[in-house]
PDB file of N, CA and C in Angstrom:
ATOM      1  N   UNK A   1       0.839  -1.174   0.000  1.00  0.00           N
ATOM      2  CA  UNK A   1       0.000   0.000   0.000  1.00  0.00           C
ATOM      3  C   UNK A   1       0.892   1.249   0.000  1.00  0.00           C
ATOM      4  N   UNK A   2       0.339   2.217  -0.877  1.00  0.00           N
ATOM      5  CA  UNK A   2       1.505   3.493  -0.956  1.00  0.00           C
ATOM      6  C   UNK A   2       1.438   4.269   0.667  1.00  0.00           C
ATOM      7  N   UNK A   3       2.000   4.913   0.662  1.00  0.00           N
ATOM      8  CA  UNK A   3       2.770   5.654   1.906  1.00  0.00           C
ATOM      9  C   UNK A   3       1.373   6.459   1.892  1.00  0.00           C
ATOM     10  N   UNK A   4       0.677   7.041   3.438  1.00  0.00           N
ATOM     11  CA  UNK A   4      -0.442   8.074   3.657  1.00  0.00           C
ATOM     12  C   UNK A   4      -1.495   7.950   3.260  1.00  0.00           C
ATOM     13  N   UNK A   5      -1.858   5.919   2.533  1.00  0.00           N
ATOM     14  CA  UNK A   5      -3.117   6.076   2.234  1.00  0.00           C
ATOM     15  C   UNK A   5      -4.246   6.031   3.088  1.00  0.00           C
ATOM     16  N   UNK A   6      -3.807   5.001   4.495  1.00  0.00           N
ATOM     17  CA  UNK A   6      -4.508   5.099   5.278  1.00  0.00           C
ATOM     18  C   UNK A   6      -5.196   6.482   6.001  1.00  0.00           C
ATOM     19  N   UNK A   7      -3.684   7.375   6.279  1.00  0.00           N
ATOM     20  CA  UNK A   7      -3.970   8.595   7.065  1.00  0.00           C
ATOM     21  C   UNK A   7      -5.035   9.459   6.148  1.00  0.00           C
ATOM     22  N   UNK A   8      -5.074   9.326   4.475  1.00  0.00           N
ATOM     23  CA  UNK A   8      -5.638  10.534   3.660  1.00  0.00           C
ATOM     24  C   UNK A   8      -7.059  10.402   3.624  1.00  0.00           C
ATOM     25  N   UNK A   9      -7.124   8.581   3.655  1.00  0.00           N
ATOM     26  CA  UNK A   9      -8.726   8.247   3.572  1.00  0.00           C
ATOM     27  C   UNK A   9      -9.046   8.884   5.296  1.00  0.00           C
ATOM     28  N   UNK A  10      -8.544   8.376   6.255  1.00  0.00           N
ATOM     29  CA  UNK A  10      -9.296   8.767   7.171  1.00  0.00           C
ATOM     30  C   UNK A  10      -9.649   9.923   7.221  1.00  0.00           C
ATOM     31  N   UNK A  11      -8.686  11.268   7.149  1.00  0.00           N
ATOM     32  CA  UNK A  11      -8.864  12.451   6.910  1.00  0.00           C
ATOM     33  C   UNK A  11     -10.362  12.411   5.574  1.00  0.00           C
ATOM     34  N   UNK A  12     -10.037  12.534   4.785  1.00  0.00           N
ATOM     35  CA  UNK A  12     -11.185  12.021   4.149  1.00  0.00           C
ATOM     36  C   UNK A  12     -12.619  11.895   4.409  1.00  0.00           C
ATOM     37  N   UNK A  13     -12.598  10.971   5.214  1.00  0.00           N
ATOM     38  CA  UNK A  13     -13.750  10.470   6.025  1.00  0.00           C
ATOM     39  C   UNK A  13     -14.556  11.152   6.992  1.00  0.00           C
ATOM     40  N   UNK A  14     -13.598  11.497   8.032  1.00  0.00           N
ATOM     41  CA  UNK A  14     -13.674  12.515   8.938  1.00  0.00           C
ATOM     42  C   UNK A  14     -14.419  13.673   8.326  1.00  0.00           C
ATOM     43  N   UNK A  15     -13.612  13.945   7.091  1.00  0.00           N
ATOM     44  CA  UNK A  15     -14.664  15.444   6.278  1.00  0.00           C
ATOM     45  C   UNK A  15     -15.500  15.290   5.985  1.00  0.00           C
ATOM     46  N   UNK A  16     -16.228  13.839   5.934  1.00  0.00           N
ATOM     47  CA  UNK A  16     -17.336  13.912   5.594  1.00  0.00           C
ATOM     48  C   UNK A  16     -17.797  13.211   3.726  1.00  0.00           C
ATOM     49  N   UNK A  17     -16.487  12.830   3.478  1.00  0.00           N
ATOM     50  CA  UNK A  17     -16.557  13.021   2.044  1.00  0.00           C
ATOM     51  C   UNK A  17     -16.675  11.505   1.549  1.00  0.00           C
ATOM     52  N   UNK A  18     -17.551  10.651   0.608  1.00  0.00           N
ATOM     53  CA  UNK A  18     -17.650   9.560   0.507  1.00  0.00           C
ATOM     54  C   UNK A  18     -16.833   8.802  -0.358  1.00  0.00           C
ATOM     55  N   UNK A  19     -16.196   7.945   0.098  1.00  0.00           N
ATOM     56  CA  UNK A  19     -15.309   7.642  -1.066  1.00  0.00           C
ATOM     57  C   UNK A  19     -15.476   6.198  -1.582  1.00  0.00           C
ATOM     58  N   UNK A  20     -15.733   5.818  -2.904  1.00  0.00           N
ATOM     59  CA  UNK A  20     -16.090   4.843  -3.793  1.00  0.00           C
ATOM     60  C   UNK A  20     -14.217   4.020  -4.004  1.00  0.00           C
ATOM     61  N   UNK A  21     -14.497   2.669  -3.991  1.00  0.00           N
ATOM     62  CA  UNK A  21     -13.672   1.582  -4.358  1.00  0.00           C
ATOM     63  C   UNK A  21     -13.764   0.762  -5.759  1.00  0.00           C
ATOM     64  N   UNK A  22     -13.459   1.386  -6.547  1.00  0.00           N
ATOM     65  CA  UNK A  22     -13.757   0.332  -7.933  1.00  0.00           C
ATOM     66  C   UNK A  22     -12.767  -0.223  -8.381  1.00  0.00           C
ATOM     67  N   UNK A  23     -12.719  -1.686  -8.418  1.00  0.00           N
ATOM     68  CA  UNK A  23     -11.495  -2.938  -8.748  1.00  0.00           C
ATOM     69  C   UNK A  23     -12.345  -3.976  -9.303  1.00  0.00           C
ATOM     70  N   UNK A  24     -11.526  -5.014  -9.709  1.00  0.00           N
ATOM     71  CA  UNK A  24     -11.556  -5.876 -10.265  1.00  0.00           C
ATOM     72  C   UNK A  24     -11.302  -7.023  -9.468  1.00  0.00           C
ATOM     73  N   UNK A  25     -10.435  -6.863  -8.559  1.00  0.00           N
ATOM     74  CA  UNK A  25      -9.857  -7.424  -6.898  1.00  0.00           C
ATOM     75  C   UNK A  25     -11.478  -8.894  -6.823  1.00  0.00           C
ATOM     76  N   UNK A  26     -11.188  -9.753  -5.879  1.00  0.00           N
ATOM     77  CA  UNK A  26     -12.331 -10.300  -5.579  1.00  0.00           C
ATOM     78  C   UNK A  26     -13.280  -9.778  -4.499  1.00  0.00           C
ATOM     79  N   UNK A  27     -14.382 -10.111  -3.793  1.00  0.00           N
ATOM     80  CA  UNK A  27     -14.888  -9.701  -2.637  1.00  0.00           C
ATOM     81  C   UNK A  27     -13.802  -9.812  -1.587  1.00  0.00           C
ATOM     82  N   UNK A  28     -13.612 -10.728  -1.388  1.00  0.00           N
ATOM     83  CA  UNK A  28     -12.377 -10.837  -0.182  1.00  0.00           C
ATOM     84  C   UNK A  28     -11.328 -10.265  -0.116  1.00  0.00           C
ATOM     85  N   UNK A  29     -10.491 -10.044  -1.208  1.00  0.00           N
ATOM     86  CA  UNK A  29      -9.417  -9.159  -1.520  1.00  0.00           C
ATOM     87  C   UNK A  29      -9.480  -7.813  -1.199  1.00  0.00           C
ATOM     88  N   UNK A  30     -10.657  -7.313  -1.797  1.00  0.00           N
ATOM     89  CA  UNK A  30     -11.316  -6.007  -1.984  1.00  0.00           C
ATOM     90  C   UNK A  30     -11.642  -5.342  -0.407  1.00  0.00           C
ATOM     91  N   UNK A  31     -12.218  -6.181   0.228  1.00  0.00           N
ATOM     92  CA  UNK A  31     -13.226  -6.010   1.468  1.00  0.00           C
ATOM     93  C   UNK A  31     -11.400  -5.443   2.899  1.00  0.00           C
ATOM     94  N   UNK A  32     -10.458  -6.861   2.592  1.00  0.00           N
ATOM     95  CA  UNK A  32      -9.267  -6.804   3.279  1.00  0.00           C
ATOM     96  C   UNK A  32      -8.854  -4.912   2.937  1.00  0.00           C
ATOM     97  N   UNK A  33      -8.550  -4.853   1.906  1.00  0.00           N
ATOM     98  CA  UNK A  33      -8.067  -3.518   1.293  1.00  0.00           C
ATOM     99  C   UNK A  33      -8.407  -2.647   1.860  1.00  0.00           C
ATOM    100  N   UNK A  34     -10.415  -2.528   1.918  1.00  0.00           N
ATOM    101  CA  UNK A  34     -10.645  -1.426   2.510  1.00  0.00           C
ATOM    102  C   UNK A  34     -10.559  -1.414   3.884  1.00  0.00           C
ATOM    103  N   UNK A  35     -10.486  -2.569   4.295  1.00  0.00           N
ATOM    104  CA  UNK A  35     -10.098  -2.675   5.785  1.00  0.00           C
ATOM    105  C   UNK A  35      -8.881  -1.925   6.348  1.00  0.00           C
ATOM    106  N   UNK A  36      -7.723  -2.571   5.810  1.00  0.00           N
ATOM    107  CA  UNK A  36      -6.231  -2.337   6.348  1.00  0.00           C
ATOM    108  C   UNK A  36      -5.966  -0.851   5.543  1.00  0.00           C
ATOM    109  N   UNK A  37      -7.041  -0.134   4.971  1.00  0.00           N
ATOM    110  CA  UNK A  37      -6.232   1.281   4.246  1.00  0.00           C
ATOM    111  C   UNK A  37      -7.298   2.501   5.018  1.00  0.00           C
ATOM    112  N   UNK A  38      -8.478   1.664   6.079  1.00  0.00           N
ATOM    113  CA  UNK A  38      -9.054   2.621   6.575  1.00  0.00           C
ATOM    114  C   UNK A  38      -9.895   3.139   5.900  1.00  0.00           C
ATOM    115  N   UNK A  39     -10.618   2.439   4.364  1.00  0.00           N
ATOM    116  CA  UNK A  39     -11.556   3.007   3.704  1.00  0.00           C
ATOM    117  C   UNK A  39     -12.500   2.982   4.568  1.00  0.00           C
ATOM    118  N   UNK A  40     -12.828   1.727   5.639  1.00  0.00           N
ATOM    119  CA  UNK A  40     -13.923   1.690   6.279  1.00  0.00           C
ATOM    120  C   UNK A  40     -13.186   2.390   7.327  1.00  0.00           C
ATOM    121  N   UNK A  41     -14.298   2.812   8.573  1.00  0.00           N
ATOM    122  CA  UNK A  41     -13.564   2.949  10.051  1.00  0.00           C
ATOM    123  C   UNK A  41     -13.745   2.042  11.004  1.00  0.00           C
ATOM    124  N   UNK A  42     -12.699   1.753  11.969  1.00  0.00           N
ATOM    125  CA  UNK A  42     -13.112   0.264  12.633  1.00  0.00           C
ATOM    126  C   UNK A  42     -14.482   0.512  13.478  1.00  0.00           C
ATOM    127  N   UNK A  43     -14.785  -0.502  13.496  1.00  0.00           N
ATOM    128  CA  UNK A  43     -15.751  -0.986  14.212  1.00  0.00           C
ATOM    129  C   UNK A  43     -17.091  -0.636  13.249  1.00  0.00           C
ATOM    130  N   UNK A  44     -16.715  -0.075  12.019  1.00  0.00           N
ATOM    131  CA  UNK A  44     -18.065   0.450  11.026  1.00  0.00           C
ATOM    132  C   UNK A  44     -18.448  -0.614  10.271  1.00  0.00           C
ATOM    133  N   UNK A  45     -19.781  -0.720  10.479  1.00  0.00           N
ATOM    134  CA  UNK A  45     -20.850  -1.869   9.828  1.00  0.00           C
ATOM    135  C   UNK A  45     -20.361  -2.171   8.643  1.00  0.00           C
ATOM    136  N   UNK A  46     -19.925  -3.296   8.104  1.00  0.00           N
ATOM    137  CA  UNK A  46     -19.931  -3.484   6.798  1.00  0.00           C
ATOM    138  C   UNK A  46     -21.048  -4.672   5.756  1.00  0.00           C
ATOM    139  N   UNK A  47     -21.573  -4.044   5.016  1.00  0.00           N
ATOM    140  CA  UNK A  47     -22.839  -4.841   4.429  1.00  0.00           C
ATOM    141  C   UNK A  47     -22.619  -5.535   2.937  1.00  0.00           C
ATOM    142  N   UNK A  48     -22.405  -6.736   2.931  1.00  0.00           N
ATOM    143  CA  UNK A  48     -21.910  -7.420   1.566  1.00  0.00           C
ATOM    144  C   UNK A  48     -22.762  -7.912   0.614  1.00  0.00           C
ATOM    145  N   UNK A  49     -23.392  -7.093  -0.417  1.00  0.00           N
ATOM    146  CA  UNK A  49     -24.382  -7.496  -1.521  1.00  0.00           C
ATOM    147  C   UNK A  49     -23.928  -8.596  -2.637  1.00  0.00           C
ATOM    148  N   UNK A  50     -24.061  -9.923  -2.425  1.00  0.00           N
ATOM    149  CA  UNK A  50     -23.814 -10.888  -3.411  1.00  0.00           C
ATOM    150  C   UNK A  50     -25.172 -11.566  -3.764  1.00  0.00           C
ATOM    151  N   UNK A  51     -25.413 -11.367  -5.277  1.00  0.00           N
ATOM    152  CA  UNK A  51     -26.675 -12.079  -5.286  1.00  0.00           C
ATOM    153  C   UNK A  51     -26.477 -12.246  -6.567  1.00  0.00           C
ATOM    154  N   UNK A  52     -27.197 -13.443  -6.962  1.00  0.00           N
ATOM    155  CA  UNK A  52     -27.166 -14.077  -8.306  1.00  0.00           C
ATOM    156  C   UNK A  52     -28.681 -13.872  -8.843  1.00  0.00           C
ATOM    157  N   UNK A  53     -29.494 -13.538  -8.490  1.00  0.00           N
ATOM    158  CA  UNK A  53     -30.731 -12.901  -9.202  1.00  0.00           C
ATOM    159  C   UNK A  53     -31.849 -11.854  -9.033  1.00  0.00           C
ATOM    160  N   UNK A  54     -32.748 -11.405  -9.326  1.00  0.00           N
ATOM    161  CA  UNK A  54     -33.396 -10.522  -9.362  1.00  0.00           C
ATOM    162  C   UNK A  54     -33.900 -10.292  -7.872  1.00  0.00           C
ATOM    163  N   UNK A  55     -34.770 -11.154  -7.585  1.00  0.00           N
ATOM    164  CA  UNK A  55     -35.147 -11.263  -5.864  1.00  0.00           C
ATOM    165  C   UNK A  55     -34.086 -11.411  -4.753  1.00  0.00           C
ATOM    166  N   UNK A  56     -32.545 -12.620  -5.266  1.00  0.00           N
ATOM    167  CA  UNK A  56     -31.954 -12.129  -4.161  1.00  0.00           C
ATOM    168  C   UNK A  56     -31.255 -10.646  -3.808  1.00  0.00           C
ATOM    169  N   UNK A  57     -31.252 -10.127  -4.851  1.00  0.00           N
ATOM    170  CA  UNK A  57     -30.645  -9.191  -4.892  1.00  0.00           C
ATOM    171  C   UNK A  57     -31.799  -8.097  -4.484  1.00  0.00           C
ATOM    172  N   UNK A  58     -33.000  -8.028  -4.838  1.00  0.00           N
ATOM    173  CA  UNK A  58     -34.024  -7.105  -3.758  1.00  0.00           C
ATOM    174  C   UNK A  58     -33.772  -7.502  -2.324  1.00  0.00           C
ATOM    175  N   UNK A  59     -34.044  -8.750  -2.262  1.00  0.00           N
ATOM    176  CA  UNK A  59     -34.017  -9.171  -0.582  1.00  0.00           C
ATOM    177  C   UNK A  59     -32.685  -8.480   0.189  1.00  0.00           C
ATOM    178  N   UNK A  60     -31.761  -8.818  -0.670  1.00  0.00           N
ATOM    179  CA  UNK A  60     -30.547  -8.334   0.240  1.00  0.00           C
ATOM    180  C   UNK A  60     -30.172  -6.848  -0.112  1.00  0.00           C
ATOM    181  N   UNK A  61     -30.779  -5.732  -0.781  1.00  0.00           N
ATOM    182  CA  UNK A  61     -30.834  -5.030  -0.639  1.00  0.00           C
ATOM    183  C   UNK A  61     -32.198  -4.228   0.353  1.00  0.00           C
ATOM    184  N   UNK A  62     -33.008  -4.709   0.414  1.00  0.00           N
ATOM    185  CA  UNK A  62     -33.803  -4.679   1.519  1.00  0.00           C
ATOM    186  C   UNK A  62     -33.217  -4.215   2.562  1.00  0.00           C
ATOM    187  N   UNK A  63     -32.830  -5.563   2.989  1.00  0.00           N
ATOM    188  CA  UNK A  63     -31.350  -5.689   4.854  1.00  0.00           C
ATOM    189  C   UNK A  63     -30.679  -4.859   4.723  1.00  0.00           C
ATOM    190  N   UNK A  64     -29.994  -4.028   3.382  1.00  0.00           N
ATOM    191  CA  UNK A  64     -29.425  -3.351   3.691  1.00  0.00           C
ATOM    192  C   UNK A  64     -29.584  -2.042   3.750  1.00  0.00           C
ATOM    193  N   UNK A  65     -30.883  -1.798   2.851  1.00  0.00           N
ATOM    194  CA  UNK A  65     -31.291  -0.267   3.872  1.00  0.00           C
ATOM    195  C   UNK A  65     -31.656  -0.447   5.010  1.00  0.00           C
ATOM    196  N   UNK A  66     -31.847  -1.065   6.057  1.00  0.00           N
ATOM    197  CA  UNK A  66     -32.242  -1.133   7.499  1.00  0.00           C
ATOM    198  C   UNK A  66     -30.982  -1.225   8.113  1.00  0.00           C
ATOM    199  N   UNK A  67     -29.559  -0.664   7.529  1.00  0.00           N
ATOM    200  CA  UNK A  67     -28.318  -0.929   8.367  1.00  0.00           C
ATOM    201  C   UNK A  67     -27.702   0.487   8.070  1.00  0.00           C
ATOM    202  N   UNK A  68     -28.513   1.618   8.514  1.00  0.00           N
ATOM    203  CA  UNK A  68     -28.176   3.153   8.466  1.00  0.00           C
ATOM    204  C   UNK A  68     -26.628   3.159   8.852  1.00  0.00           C
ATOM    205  N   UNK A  69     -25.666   3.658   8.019  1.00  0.00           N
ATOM    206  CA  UNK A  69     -24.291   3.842   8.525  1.00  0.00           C
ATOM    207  C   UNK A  69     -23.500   2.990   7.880  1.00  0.00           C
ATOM    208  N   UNK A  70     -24.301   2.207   7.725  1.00  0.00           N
ATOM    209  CA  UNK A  70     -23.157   1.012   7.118  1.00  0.00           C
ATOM    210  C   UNK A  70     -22.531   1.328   5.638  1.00  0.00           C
ATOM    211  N   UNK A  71     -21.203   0.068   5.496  1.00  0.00           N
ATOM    212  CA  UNK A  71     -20.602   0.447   4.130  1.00  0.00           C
ATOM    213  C   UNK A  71     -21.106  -0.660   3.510  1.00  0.00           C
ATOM    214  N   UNK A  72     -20.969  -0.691   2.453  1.00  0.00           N
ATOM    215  CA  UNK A  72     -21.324  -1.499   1.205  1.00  0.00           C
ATOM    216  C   UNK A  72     -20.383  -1.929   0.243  1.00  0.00           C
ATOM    217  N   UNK A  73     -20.177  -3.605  -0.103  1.00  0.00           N
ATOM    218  CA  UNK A  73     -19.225  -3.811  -0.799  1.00  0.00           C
ATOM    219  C   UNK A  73     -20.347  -4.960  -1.731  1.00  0.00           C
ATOM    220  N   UNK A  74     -20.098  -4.704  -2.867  1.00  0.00           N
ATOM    221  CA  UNK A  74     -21.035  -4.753  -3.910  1.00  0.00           C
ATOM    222  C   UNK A  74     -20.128  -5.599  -5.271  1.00  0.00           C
ATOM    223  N   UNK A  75     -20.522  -6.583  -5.540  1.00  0.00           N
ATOM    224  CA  UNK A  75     -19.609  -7.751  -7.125  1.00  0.00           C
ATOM    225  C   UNK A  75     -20.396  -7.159  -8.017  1.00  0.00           C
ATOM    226  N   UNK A  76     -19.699  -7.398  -9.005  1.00  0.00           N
ATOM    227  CA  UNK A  76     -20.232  -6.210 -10.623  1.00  0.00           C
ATOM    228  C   UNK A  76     -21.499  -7.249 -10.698  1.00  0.00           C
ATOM    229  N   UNK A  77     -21.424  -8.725 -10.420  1.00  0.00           N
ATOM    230  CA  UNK A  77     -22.654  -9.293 -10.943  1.00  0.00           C
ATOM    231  C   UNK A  77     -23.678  -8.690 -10.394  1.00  0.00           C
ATOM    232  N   UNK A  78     -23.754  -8.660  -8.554  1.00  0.00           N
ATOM    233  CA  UNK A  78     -25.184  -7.999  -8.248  1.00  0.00           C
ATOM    234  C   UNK A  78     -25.335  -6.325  -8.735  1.00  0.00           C
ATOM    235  N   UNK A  79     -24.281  -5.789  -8.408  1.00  0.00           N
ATOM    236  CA  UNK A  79     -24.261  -4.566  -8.695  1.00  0.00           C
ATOM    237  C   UNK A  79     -25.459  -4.022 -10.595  1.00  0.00           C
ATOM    238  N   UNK A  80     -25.152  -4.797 -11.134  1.00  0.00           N
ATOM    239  CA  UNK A  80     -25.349  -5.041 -12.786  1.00  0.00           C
ATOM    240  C   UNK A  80     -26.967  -5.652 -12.055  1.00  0.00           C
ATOM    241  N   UNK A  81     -27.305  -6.594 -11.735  1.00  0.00           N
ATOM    242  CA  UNK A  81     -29.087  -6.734 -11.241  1.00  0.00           C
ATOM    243  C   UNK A  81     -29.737  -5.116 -10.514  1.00  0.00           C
ATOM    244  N   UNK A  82     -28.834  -4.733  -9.965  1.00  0.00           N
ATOM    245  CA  UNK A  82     -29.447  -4.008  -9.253  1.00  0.00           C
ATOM    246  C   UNK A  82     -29.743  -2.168 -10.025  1.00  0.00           C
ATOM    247  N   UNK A  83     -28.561  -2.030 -10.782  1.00  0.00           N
ATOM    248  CA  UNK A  83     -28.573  -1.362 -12.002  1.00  0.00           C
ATOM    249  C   UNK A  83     -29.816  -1.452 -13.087  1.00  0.00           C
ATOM    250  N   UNK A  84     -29.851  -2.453 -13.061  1.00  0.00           N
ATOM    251  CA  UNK A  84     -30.811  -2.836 -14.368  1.00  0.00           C
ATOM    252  C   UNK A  84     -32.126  -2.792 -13.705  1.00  0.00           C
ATOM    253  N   UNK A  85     -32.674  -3.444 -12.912  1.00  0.00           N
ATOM    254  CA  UNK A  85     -33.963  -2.940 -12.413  1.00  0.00           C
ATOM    255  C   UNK A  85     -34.498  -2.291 -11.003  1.00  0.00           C
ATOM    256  N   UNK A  86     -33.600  -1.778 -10.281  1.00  0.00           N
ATOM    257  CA  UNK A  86     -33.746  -0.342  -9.458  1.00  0.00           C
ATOM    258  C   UNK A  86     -32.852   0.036  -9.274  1.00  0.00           C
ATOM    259  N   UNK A  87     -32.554   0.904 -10.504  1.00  0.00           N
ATOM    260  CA  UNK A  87     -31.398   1.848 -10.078  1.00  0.00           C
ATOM    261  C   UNK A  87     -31.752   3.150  -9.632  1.00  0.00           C
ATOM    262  N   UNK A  88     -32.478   3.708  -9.520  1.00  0.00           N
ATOM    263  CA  UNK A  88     -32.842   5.113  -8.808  1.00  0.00           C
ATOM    264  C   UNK A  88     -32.608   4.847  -7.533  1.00  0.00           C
ATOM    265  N   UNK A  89     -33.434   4.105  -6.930  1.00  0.00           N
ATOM    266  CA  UNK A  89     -33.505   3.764  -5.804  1.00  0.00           C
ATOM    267  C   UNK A  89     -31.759   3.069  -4.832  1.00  0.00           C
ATOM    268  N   UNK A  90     -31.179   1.891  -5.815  1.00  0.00           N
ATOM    269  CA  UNK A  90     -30.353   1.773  -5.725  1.00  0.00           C
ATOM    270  C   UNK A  90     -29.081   3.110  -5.472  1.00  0.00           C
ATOM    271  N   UNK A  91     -29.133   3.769  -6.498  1.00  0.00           N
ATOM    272  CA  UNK A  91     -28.080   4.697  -6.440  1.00  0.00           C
ATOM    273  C   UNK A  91     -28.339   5.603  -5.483  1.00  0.00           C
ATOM    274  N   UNK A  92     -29.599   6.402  -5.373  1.00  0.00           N
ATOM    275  CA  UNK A  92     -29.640   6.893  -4.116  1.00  0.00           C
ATOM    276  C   UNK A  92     -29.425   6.454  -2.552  1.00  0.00           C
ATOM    277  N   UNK A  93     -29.583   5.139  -2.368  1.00  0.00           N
ATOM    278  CA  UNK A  93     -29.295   4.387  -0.545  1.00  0.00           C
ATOM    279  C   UNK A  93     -27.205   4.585  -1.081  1.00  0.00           C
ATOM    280  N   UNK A  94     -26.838   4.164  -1.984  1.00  0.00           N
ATOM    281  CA  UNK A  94     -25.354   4.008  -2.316  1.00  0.00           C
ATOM    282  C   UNK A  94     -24.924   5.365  -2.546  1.00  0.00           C
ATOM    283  N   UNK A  95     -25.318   5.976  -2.471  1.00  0.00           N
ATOM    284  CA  UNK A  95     -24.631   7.223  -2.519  1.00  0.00           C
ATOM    285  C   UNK A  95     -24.600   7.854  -0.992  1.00  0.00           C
ATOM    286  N   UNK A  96     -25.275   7.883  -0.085  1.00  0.00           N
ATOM    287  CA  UNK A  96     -25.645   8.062   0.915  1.00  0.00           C
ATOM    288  C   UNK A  96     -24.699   6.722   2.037  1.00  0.00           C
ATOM    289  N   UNK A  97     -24.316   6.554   1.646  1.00  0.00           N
ATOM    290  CA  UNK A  97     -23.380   5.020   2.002  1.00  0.00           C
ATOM    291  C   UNK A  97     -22.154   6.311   2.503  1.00  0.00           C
ATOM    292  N   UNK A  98     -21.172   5.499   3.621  1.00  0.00           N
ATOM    293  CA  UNK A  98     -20.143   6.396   4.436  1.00  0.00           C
ATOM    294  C   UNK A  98     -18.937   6.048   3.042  1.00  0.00           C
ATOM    295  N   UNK A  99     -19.015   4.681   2.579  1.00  0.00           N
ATOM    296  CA  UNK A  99     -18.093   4.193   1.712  1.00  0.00           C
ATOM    297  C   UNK A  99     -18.722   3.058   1.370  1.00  0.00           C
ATOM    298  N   UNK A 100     -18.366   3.188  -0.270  1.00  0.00           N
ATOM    299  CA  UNK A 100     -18.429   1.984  -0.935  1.00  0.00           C
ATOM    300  C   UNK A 100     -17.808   1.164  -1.792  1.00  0.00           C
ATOM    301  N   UNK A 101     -17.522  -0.203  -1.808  1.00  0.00           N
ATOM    302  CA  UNK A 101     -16.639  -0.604  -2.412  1.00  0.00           C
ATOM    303  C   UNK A 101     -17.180  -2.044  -3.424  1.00  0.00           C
ATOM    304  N   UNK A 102     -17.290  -1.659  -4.826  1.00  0.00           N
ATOM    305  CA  UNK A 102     -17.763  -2.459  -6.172  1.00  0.00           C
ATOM    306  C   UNK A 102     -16.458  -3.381  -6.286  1.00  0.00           C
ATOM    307  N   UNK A 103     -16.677  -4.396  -6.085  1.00  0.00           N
ATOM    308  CA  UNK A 103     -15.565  -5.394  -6.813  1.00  0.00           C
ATOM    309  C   UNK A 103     -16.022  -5.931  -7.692  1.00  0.00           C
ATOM    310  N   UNK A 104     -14.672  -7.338  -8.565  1.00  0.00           N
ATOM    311  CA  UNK A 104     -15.034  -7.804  -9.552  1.00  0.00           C
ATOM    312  C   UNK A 104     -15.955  -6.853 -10.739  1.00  0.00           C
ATOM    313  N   UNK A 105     -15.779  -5.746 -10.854  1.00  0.00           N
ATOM    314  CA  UNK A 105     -16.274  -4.838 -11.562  1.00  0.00           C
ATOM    315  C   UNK A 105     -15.783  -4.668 -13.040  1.00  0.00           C
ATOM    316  N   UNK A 106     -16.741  -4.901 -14.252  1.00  0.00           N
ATOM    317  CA  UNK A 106     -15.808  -4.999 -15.373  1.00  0.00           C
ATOM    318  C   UNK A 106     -15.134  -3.131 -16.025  1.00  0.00           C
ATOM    319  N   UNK A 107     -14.438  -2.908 -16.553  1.00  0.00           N
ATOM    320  CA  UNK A 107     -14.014  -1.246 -17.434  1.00  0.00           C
ATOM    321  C   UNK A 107     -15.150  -0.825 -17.257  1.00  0.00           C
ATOM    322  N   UNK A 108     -16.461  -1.290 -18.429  1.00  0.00           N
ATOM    323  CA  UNK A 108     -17.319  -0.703 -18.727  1.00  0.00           C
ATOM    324  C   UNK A 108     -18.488  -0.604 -17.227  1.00  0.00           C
ATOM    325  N   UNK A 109     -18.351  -1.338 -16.586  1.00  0.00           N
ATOM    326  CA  UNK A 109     -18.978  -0.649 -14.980  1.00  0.00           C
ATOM    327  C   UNK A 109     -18.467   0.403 -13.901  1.00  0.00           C
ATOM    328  N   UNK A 110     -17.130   0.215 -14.266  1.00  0.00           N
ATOM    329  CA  UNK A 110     -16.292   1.541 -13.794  1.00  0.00           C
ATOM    330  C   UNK A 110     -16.728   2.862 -13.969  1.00  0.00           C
ATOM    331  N   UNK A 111     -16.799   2.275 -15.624  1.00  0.00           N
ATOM    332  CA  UNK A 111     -17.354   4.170 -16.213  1.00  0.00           C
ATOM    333  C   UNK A 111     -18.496   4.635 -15.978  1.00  0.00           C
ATOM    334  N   UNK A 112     -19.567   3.615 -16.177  1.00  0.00           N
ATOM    335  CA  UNK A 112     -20.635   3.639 -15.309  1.00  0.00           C
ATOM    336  C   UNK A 112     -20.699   4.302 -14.179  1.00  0.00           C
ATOM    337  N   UNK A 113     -19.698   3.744 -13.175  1.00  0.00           N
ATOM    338  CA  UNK A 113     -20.180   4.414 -12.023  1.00  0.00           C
ATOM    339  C   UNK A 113     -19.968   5.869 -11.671  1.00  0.00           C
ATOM    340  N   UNK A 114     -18.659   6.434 -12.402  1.00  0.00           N
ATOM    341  CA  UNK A 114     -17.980   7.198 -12.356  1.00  0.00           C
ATOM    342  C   UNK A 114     -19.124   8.486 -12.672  1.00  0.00           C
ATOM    343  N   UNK A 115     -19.739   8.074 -14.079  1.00  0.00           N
ATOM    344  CA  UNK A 115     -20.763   8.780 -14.411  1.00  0.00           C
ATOM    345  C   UNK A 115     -21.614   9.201 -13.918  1.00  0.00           C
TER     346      UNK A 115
END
């Protein structure tokens, strides 16, 4: 990890300012990262959206608006269900997120999000 990333995200954080994770990394890889660089803050809720279809991916987005505060770490597959048929809704609870982190995310979902 480069030198001050931990200290910049926390600073970061502290301001108030939300900061997005987009990789290619796996869930586990990804999730460690934001751990040990302080994307999350300790002891802060972390909420893991993996779902392979339309309903699991409502259901478990459900649970996770009822976890005010929490972060969100999101695989391009559910991320891409949840895009495709509620994304208003979707993007608004994720934006409102302290931090979030998209793994397994392909280029063209990157830009997506960026957008």
């Amino acid at each position: 990890m480069q030198d001050q990333v931990s200290s910049t995200l926390e600073t970061l954080r502290n301001a108030g300012v939300r900061v997005w994770m987009l990789t290619g990394d796996k869930v586990e890889t990804a999730t460690c990262i934001a751990v040990s660089s302080h994307l999350f803050a300790r002891n802060q809720p972390v909420f893991t959206l993996q779902a392979r279809n339309k309903e699991e991916a409502e259901e478990q987005f459900n649970r996770f608006q009822k976890r005010p505060g929490a972060c969100l770490v999101i695989d391009g597959e559910s991320l891409s269900i949840c895009t495709d048929n509620f994304a208003r809704q979707f993007i608004e609870v994720a934006c409102n997120c302290p931090s979030v982190v998209c793994c397994r995310c392909a280029p063209t979902q990157k830009a997506l999000i960026v957008r």
